[in-house]
Protein backbone atom coordinates (compact mmCIF):
# COMPACT_ATOMS: atom_id res chain seq x y z
CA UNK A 1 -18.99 -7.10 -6.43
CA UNK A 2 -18.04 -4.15 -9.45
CA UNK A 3 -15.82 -5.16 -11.40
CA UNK A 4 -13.18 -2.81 -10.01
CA UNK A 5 -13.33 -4.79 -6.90
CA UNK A 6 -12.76 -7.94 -8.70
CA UNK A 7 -9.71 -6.30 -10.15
CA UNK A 8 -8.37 -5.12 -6.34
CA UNK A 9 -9.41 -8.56 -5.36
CA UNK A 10 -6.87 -10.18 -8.58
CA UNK A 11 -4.28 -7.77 -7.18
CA UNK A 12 -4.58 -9.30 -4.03
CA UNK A 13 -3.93 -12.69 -5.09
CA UNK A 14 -1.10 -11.86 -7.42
CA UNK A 15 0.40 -9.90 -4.65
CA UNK A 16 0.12 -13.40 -2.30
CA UNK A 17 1.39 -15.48 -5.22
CA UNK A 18 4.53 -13.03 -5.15
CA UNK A 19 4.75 -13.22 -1.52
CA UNK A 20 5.02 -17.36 -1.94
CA UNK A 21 7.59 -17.25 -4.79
CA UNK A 22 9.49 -14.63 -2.75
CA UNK A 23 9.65 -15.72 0.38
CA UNK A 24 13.31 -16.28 0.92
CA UNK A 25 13.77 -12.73 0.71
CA UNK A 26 12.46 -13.28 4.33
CA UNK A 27 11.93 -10.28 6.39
CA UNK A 28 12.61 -7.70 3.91
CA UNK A 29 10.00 -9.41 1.66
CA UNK A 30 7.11 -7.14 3.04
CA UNK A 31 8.93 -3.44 2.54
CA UNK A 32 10.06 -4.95 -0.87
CA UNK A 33 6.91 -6.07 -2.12
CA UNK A 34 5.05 -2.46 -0.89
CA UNK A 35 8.29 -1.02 -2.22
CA UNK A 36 7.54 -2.05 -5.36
CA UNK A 37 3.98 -1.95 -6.05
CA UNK A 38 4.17 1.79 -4.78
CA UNK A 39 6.61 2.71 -7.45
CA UNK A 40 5.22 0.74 -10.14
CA UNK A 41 1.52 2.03 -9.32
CA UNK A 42 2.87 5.96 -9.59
CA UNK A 43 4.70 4.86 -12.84
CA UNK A 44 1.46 3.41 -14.20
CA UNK A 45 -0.44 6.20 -13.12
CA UNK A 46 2.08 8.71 -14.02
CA UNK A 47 2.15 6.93 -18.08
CA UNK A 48 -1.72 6.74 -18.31
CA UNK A 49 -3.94 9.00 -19.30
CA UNK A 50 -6.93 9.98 -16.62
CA UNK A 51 -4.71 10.12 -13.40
CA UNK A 52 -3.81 13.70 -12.64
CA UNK A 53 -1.09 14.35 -10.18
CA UNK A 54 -2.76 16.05 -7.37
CA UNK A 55 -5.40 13.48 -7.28
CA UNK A 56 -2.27 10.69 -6.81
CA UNK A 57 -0.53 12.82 -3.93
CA UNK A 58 -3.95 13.33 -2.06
CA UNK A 59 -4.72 9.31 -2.51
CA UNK A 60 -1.37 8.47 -0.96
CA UNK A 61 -1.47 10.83 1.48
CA UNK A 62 -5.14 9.41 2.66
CA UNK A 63 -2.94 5.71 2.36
CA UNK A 64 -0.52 7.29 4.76
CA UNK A 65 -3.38 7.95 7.51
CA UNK A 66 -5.39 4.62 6.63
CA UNK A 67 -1.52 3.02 7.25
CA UNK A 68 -0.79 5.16 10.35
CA UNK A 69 -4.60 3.72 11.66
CA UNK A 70 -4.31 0.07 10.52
CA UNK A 71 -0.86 -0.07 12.48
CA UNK A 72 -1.47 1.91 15.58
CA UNK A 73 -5.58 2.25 16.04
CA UNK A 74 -7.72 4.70 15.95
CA UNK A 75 -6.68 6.36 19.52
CA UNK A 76 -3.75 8.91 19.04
CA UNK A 77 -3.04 9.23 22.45
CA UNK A 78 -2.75 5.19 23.05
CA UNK A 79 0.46 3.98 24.50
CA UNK A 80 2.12 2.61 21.39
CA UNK A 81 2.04 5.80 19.52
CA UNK A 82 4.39 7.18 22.46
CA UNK A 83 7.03 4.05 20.92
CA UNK A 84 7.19 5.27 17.54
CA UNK A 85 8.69 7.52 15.71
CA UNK A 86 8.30 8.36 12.55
């Protein structure tokens, strides 16, 4: 394992330790949490030398198709993208 996937591997479990301490925010704990690691991750980003702007919007907008996968599969035509709109 590289060490940057030890460090996305720490982010996971601080992001589960959050969820626990959280959890009476109940269900608006998951938009809240991705809420807020978003807009903390483009501040960070945004304050730090290395990360240039373009490369953030085409990252997020690959994180928009790996969401739009992970929540609907890999078949555009299945029946449960005819449900949702976005």
């Amino acid at each position: 394992m590289t060490r940057s996937e030890r460090l996305e591997a720490e982010l996971g479990k601080t992001i589960d330790r959050l969820v626990r301490e959280y959890a009476d925010l109940g269900e608006e704990l998951p938009w809240t949490v991705t809420r807020a690691l978003i807009h903390r991750a483009v501040h960070y980003s945004m304050e730090s030398d290395g990360v240039e702007f373009c490369a953030l919007a085409t990252y997020l907008g690959e994180m928009l198709g790996h969401a739009h996968t992970l929540a609907h599969g890999e078949n555009p035509s299945a029946p449960e993208h005819k449900d949702q709109l976005h």
